[in-house]
C-alpha atoms as a PDB file:
ATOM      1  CA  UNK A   1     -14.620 -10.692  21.088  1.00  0.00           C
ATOM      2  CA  UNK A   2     -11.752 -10.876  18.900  1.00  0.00           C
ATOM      3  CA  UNK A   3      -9.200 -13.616  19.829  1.00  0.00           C
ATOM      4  CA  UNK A   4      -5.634 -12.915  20.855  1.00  0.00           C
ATOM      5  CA  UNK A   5      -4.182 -15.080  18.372  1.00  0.00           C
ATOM      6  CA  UNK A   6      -5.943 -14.652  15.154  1.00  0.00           C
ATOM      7  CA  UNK A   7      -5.678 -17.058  12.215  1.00  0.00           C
ATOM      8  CA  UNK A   8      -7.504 -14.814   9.470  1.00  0.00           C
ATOM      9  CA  UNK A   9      -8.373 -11.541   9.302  1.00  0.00           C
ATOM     10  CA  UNK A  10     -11.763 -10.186   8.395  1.00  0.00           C
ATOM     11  CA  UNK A  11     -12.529  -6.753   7.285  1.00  0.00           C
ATOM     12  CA  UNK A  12     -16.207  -5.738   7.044  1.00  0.00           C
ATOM     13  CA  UNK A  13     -16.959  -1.973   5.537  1.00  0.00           C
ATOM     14  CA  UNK A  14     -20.037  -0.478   5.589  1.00  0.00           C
ATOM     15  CA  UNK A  15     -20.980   2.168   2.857  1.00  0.00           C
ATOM     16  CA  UNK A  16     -23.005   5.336   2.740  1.00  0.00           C
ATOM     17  CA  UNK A  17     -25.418   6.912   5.051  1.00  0.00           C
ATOM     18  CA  UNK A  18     -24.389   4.127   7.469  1.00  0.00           C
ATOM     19  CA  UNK A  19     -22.360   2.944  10.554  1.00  0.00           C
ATOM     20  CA  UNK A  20     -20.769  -0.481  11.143  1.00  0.00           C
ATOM     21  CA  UNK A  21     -22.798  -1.818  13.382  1.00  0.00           C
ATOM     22  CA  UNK A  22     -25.431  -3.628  10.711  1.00  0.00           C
ATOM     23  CA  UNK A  23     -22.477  -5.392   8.804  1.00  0.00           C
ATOM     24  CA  UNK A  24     -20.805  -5.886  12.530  1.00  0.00           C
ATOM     25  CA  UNK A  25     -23.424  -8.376  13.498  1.00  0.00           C
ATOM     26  CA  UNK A  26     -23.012  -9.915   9.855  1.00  0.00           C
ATOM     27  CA  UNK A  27     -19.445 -10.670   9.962  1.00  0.00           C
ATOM     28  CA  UNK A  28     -19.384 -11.749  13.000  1.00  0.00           C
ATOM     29  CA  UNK A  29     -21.750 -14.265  12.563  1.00  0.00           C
ATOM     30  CA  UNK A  30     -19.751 -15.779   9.659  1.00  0.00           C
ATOM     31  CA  UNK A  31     -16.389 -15.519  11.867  1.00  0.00           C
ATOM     32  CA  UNK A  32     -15.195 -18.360  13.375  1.00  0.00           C
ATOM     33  CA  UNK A  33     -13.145 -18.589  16.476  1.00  0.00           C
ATOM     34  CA  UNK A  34      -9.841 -17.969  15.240  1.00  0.00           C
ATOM     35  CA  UNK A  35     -10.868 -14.365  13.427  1.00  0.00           C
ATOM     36  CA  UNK A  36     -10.132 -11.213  14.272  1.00  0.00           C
ATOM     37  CA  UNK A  37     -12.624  -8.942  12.765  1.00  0.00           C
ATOM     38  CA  UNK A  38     -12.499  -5.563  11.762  1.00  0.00           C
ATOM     39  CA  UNK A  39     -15.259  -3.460  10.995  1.00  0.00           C
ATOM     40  CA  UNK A  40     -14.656   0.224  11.327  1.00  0.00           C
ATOM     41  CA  UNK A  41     -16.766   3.121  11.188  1.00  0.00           C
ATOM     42  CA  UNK A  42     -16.246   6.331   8.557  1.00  0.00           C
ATOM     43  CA  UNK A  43     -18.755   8.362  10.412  1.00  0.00           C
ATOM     44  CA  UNK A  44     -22.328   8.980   8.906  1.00  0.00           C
ATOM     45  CA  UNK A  45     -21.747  12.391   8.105  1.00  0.00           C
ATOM     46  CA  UNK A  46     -18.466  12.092   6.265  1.00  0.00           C
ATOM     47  CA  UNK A  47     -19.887   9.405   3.946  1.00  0.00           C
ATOM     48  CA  UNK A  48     -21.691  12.296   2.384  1.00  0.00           C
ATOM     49  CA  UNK A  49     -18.903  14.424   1.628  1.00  0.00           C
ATOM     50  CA  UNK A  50     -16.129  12.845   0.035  1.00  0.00           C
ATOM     51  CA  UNK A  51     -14.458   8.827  -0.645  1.00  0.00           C
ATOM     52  CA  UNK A  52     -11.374  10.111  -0.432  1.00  0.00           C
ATOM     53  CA  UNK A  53     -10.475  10.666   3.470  1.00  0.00           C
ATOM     54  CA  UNK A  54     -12.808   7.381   3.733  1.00  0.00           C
ATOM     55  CA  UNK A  55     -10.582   5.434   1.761  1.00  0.00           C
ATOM     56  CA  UNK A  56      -7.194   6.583   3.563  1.00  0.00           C
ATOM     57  CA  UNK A  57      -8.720   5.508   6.840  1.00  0.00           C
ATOM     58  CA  UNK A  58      -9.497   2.117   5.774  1.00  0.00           C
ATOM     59  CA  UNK A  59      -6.112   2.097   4.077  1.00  0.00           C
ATOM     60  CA  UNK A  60      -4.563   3.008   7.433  1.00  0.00           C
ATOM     61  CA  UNK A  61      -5.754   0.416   8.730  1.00  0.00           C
ATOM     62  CA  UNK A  62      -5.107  -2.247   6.569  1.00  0.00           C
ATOM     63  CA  UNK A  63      -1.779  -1.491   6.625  1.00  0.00           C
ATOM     64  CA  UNK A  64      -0.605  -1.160  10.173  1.00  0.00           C
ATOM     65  CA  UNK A  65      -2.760  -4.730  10.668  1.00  0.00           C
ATOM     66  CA  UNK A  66      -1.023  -6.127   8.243  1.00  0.00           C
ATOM     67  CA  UNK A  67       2.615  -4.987  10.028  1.00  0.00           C
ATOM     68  CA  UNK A  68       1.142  -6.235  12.972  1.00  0.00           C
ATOM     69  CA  UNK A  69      -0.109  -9.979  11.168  1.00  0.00           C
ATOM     70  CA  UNK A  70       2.445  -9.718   7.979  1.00  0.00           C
ATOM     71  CA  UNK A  71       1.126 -13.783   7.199  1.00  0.00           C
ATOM     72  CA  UNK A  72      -2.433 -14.050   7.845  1.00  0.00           C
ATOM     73  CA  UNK A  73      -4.865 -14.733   5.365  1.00  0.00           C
ATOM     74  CA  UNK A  74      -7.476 -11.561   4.512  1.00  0.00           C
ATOM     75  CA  UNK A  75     -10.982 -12.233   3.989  1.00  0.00           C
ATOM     76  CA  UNK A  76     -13.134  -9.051   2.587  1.00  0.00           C
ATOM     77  CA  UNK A  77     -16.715  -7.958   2.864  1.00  0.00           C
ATOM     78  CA  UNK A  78     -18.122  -4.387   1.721  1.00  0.00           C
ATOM     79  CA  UNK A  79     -21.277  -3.234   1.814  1.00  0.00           C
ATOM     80  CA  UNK A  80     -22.202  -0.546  -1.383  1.00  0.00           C
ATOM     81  CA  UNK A  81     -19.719   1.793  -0.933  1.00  0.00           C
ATOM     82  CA  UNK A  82     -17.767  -0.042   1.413  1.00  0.00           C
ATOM     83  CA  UNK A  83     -16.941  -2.428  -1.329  1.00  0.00           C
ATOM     84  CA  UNK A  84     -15.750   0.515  -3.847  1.00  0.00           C
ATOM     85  CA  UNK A  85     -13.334   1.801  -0.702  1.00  0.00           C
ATOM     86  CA  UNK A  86     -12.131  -1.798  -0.638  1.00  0.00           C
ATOM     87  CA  UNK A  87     -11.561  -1.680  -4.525  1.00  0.00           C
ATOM     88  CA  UNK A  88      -9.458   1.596  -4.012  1.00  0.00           C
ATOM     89  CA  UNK A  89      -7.820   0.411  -1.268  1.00  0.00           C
ATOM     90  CA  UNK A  90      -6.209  -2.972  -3.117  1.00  0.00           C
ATOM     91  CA  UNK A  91      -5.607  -0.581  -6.524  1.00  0.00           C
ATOM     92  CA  UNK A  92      -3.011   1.030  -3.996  1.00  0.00           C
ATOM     93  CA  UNK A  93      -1.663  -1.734  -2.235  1.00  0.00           C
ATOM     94  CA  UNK A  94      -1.395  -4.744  -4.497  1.00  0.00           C
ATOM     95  CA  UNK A  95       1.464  -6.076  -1.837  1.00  0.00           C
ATOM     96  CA  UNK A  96      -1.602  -7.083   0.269  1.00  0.00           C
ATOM     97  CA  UNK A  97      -3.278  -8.922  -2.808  1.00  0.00           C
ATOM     98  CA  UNK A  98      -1.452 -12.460  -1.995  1.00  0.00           C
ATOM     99  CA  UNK A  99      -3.132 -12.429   1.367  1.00  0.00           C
ATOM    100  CA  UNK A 100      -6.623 -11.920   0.176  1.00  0.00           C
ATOM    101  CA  UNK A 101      -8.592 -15.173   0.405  1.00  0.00           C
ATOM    102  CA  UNK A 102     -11.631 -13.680  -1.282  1.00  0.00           C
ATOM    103  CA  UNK A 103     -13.463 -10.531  -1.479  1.00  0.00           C
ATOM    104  CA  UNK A 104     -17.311 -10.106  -1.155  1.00  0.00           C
ATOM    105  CA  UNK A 105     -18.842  -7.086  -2.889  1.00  0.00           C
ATOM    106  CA  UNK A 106     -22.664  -7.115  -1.775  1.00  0.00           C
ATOM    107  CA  UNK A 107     -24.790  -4.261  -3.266  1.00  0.00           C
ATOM    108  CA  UNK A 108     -21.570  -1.970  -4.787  1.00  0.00           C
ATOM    109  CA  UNK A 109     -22.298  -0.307  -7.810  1.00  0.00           C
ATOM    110  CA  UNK A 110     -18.851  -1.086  -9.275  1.00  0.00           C
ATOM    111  CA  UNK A 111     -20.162   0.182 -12.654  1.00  0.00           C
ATOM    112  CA  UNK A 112     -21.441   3.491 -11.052  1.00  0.00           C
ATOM    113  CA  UNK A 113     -24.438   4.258  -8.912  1.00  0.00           C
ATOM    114  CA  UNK A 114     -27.089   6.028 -11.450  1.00  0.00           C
ATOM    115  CA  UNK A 115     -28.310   8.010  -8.737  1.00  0.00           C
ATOM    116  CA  UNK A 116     -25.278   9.467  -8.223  1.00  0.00           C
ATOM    117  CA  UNK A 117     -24.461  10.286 -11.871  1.00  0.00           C
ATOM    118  CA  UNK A 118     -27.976  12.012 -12.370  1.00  0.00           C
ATOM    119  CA  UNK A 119     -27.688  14.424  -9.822  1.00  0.00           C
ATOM    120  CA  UNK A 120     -24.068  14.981 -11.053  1.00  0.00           C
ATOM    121  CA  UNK A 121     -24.335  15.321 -14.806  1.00  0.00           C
ATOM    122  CA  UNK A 122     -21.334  17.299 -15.410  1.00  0.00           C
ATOM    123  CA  UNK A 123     -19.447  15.622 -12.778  1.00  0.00           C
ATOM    124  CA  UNK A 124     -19.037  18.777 -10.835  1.00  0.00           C
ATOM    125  CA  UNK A 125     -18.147  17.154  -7.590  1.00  0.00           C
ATOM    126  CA  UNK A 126     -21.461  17.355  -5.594  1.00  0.00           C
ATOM    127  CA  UNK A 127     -21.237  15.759  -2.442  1.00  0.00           C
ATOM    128  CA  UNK A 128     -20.075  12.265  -2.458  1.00  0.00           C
ATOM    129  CA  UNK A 129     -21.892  11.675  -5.682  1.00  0.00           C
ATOM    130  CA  UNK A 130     -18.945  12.203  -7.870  1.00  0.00           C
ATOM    131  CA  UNK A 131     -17.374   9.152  -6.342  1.00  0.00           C
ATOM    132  CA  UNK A 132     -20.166   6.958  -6.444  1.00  0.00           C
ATOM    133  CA  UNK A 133     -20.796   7.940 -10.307  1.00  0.00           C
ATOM    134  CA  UNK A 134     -17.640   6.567 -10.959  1.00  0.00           C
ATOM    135  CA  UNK A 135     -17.037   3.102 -12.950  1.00  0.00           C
ATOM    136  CA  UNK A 136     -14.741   1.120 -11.296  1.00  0.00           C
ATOM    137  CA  UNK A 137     -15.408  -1.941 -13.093  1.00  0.00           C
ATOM    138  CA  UNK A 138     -11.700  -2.315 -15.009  1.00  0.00           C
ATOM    139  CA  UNK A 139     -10.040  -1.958 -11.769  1.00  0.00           C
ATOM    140  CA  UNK A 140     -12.646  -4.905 -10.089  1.00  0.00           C
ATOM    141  CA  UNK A 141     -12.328  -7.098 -13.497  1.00  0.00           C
ATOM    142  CA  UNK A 142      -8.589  -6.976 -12.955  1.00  0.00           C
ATOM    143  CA  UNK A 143      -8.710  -7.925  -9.213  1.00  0.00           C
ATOM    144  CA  UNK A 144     -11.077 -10.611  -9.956  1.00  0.00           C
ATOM    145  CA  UNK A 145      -8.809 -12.287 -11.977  1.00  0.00           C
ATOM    146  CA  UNK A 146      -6.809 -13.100  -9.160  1.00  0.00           C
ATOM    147  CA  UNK A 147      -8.988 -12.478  -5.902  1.00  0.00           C
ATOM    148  CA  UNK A 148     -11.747 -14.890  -6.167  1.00  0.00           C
ATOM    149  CA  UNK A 149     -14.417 -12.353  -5.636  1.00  0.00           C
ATOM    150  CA  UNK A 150     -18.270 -13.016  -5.042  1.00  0.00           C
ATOM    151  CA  UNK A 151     -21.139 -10.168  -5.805  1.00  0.00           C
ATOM    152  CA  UNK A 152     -24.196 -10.302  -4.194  1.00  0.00           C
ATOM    153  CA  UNK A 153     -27.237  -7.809  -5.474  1.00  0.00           C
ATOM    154  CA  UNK A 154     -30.457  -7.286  -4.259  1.00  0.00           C
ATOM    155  CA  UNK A 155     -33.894  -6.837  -6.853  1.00  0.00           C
ATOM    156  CA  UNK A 156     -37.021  -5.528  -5.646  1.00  0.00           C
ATOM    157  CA  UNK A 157     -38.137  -3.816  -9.027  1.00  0.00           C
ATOM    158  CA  UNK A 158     -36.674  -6.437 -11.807  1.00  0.00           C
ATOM    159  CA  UNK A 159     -33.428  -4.140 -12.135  1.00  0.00           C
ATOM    160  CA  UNK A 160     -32.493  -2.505  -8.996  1.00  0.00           C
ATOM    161  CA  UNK A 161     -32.430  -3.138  -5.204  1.00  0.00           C
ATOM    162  CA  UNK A 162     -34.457   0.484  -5.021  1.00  0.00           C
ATOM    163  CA  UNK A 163     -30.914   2.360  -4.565  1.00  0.00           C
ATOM    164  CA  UNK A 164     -28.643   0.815  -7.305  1.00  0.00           C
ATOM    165  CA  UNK A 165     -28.877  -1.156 -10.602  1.00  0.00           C
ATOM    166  CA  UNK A 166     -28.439  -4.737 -10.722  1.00  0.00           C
ATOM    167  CA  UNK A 167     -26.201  -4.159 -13.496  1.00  0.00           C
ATOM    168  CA  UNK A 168     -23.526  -1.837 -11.671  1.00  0.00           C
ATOM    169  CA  UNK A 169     -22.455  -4.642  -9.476  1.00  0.00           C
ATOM    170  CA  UNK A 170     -21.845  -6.803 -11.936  1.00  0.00           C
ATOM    171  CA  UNK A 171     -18.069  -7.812 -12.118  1.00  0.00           C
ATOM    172  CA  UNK A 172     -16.676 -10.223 -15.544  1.00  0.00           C
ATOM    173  CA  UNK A 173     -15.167 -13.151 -13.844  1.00  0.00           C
ATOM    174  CA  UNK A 174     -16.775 -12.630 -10.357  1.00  0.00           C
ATOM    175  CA  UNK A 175     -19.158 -15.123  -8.800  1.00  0.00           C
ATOM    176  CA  UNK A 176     -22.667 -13.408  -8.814  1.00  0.00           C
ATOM    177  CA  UNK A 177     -25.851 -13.876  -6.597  1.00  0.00           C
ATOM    178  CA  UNK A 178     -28.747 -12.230  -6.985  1.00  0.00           C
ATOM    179  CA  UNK A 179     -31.365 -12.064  -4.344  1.00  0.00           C
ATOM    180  CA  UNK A 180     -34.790 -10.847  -5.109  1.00  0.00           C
ATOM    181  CA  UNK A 181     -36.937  -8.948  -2.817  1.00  0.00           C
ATOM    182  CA  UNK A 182     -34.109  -8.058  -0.611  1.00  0.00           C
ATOM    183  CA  UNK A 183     -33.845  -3.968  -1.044  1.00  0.00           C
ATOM    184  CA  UNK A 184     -30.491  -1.691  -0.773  1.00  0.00           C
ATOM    185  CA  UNK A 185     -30.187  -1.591   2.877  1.00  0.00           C
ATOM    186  CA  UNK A 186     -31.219  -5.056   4.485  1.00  0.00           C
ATOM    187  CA  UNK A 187     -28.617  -6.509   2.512  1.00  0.00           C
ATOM    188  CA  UNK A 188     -25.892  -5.815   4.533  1.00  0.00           C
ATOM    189  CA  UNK A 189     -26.765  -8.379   7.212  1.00  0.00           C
ATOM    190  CA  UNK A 190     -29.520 -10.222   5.471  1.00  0.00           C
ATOM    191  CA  UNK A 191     -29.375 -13.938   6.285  1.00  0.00           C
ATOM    192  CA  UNK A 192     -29.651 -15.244   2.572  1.00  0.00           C
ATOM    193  CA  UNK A 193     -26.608 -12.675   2.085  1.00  0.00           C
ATOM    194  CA  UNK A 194     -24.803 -14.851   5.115  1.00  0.00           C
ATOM    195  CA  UNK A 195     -26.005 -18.492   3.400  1.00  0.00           C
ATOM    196  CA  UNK A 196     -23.862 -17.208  -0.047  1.00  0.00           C
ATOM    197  CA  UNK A 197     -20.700 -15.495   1.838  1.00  0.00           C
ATOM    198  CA  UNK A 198     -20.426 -19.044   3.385  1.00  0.00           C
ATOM    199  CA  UNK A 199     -21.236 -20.944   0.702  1.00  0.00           C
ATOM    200  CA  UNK A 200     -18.379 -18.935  -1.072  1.00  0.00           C
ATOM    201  CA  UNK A 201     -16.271 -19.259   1.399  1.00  0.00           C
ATOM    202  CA  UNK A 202     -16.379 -23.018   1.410  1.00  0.00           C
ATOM    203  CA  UNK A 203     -15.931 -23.126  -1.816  1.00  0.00           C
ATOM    204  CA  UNK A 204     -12.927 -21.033  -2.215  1.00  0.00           C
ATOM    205  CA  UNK A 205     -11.525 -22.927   0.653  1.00  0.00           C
ATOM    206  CA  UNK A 206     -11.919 -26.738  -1.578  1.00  0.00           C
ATOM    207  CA  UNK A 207      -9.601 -25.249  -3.883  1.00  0.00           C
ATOM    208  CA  UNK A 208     -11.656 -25.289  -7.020  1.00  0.00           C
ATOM    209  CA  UNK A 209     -10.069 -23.640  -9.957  1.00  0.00           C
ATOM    210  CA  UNK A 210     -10.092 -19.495 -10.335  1.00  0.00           C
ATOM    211  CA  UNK A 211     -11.725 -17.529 -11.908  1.00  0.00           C
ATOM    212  CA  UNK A 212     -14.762 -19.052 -12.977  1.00  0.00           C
ATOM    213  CA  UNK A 213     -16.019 -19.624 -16.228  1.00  0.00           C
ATOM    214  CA  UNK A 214     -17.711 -16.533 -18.090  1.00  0.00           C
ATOM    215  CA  UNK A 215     -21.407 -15.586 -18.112  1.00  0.00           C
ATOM    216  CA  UNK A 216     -23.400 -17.472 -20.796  1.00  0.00           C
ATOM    217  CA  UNK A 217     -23.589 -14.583 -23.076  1.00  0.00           C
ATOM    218  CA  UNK A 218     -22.279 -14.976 -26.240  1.00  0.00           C
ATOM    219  CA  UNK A 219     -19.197 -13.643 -27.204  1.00  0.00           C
ATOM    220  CA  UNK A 220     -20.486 -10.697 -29.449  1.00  0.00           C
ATOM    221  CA  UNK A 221     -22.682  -9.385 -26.643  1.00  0.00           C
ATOM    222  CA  UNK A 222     -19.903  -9.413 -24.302  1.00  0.00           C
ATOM    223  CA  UNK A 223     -17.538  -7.156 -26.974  1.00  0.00           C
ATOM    224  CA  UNK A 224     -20.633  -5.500 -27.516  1.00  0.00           C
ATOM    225  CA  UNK A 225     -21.100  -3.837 -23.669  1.00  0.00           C
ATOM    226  CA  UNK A 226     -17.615  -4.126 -23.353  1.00  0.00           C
ATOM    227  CA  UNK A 227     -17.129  -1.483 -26.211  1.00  0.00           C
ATOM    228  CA  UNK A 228     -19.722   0.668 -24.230  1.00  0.00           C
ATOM    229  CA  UNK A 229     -18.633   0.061 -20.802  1.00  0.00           C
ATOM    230  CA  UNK A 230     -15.625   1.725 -21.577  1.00  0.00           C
ATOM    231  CA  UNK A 231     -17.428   5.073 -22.657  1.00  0.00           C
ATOM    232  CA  UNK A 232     -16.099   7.646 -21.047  1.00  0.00           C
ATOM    233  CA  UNK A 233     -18.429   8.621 -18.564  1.00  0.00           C
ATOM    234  CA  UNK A 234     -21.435   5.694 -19.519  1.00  0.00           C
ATOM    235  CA  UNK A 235     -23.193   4.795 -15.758  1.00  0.00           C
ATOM    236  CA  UNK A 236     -24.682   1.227 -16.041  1.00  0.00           C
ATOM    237  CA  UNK A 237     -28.720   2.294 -16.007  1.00  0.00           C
ATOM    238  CA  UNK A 238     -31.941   0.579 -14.638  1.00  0.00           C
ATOM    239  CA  UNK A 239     -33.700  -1.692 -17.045  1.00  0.00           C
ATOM    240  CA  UNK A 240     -36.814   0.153 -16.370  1.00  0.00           C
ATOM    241  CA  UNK A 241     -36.056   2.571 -19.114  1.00  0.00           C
ATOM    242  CA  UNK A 242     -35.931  -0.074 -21.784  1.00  0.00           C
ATOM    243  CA  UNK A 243     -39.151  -0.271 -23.013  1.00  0.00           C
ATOM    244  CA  UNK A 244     -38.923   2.816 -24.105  1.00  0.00           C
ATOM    245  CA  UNK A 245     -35.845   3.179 -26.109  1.00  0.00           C
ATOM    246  CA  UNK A 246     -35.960   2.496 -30.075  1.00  0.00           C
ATOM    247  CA  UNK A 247     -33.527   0.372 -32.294  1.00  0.00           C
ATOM    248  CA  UNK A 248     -30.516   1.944 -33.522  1.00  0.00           C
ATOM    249  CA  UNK A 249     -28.891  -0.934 -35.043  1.00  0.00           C
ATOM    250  CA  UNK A 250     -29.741  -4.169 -35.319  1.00  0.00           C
ATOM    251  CA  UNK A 251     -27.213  -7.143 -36.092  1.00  0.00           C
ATOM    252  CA  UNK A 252     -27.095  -9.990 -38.433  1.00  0.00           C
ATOM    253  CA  UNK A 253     -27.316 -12.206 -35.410  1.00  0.00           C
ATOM    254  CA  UNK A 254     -30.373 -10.485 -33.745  1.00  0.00           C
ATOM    255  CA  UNK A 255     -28.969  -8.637 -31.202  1.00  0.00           C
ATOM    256  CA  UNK A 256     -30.091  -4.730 -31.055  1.00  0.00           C
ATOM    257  CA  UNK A 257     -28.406  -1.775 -29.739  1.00  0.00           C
ATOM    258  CA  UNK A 258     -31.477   0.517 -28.659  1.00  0.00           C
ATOM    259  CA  UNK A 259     -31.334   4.070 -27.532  1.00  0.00           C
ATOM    260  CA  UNK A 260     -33.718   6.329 -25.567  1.00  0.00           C
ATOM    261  CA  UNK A 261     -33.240  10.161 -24.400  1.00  0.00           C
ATOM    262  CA  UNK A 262     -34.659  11.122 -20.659  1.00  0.00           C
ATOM    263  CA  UNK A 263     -36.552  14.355 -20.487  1.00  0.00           C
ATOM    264  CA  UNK A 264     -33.748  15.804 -18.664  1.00  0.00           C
ATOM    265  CA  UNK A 265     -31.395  14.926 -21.910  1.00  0.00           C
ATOM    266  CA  UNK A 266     -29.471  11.872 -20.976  1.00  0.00           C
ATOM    267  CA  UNK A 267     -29.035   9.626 -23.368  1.00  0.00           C
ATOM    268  CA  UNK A 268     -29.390   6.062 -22.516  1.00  0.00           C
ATOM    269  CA  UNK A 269     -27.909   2.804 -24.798  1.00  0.00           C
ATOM    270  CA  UNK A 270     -29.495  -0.774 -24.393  1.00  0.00           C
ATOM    271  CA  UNK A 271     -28.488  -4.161 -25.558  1.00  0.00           C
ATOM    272  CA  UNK A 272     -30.942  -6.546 -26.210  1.00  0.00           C
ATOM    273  CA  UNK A 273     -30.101 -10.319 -26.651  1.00  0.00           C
ATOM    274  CA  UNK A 274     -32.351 -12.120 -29.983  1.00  0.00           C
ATOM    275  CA  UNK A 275     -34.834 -12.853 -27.999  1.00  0.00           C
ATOM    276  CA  UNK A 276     -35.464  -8.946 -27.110  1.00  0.00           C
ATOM    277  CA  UNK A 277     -34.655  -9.120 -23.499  1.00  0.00           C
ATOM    278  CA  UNK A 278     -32.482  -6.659 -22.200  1.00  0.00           C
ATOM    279  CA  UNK A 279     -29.167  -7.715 -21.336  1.00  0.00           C
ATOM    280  CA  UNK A 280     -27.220  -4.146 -20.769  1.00  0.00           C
ATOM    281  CA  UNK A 281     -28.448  -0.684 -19.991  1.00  0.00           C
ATOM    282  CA  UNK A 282     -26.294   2.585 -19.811  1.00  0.00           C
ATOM    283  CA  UNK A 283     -26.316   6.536 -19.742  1.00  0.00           C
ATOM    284  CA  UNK A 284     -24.261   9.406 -20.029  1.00  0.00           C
ATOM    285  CA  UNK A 285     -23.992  12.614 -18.307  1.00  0.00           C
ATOM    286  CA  UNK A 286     -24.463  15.666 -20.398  1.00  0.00           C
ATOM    287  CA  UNK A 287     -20.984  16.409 -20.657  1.00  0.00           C
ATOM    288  CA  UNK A 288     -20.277  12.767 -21.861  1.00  0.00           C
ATOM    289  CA  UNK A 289     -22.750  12.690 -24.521  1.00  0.00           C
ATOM    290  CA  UNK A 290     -20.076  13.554 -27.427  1.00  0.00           C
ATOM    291  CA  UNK A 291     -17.622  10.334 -25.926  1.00  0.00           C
ATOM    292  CA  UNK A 292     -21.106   8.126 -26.455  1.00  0.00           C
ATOM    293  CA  UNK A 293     -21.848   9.238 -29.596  1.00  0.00           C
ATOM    294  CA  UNK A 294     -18.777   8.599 -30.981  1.00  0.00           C
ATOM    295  CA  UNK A 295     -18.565   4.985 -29.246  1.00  0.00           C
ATOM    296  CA  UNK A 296     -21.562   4.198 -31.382  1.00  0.00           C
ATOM    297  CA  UNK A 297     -20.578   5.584 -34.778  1.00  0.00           C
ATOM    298  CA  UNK A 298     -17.007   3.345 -34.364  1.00  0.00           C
ATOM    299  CA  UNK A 299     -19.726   0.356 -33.329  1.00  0.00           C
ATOM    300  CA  UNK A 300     -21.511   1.028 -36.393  1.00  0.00           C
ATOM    301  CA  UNK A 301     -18.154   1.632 -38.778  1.00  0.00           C
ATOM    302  CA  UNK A 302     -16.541  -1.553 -37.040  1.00  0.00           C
ATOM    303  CA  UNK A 303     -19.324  -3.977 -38.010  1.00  0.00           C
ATOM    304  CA  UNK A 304     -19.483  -2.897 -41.092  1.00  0.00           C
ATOM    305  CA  UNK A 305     -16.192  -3.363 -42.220  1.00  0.00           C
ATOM    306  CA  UNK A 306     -16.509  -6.794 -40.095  1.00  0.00           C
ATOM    307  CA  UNK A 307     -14.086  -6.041 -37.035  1.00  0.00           C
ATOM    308  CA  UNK A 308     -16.724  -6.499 -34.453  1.00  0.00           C
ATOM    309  CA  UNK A 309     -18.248  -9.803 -34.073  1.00  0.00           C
END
């Protein structure tokens, strides 16, 4: 029961093919006595259909809470597509960004769901997989530079939690926790998922410093998958696939951009670090191919001429 006086609001948003109940039981769990939590549900159909009318309800929401508790602090937690509604929802409202204590993304695929983008190659809009397809990753960099913002993926197959890749949740500047074993679905009110939201939590309420220092990859490899993150159209892909793919250029340093076609003709680009291990995987649709292409011919022109490193 919620109290009459909140201190803190929580939001909790489940994603597709789902109701709230799961990540109900989750949040409030974590909720203390003085939080009103809010945790409503899209409707299982509609989650198949479009984001859009999702995201305005959510937005609704948000907004006539915060008219009703203009001061309280927010606190955040979506569940795979929940999280990218959440994303939307504080693109369009940055007003409600100084109220945001933090903002828990646990199994989104910020950088695209691969799923989504191979059953919609040309992006013709079929079914909700349009939306999922979609990179949001700018828009979640750019909120994690002022949100403090905690992702949480599952991996039951070294590289995915069976639904998404561990690499499309990844957010530069985020705090990240991975969980093997723990698949797509159980994560949304997994107790190890709990343990890290609080953990978080705790540690955003100390007052340590924000945001937190990069990923230990060197700077090259981050300009590297930057450069090809920002493909038009390029869906983070599975690591699976790596194996497979052959060098296309190899650096001075050691580090290899690798490429591999699937039999249905999407091209997939890796990155992998000296060593050989795979440190970024991604594909484009059919109708992208051209923008990838001509990503890695710049690449290829830019270190050359020494502007890219």
């Amino acid at each position: 029961m919620n109290p009459p006086h909140p201190q803190r609001i929580l939001y909790a948003q489940h994603g597709w093919a789902d109701d709230h109940r799961a990540i109900a039981t989750l949040a409030h769990t974590l909720a203390d006595g003085t939080t009103q939590v809010l945790t409503p549900s899209l409707g299982y159909i509609k989650t198949w259909l479009r984001m859009e009318p999702l995201i305005q309800q959510v937005e609704q929401l948000a907004l006539t809470t915060a008219r009703r508790h203009p001061a309280l602090p927010l606190r955040i937690i979506g569940h795979s597509m929940g999280g990218l509604i959440w994303l939307e929802v504080l693109e369009r409202h940055p007003e409600l960004w100084p109220q945001v204590e933090a903002l828990v993304l646990v199994g989104s695929p910020v950088g695209g769901a691969d799923l989504a983008r191979a059953l919609d190659p040309f992006e013709w809009g079929i079914g909700i997989a349009r939306d999922l397809g979609k990179s949001r990753r700018p828009l979640a960099e750019q909120i994690a530079k002022t949100i403090p913002t905690l992702v949480i993926a599952g991996d039951i197959d070294n590289g995915s939690d069976g639904t998404i890749t561990v690499q499309s949740t990844k957010v530069l500047g985020s705090e990240f926790v991975l969980l093997p074993g723990i698949a797509h679905a159980p994560l949304k009110n997994h107790p190890a998922v709990g343990g890290a939201i609080a953990r978080f939590w705790s540690t955003v309420s100390s007052g340590q410093a924000w945001p937190p220092p990069p990923e230990p990859l060197s700077q090259f490899v981050q300009q590297l998958t930057g450069r090809l993150q920002n493909t038009l159209g390029i869906t983070d892909a599975h690591y699976r696939d790596f194996p497979k793919a052959r060098p296309y250029l190899t650096f001075a340093n050691g580090v290899t951009l690798r490429l591999w076609k699937h039999p249905l003709g999407m091209n997939h680009v890796f990155v992998a670090c000296p060593q050989g291990e795979c440190v970024y995987g991604g594909f484009v649709g059919l109708a992208h191919d051209a923008a990838l292409q001509q990503t890695l011919r710049l690449l290829q022109q830019d270190y050359t001429a020494g502007r890219l490193g």
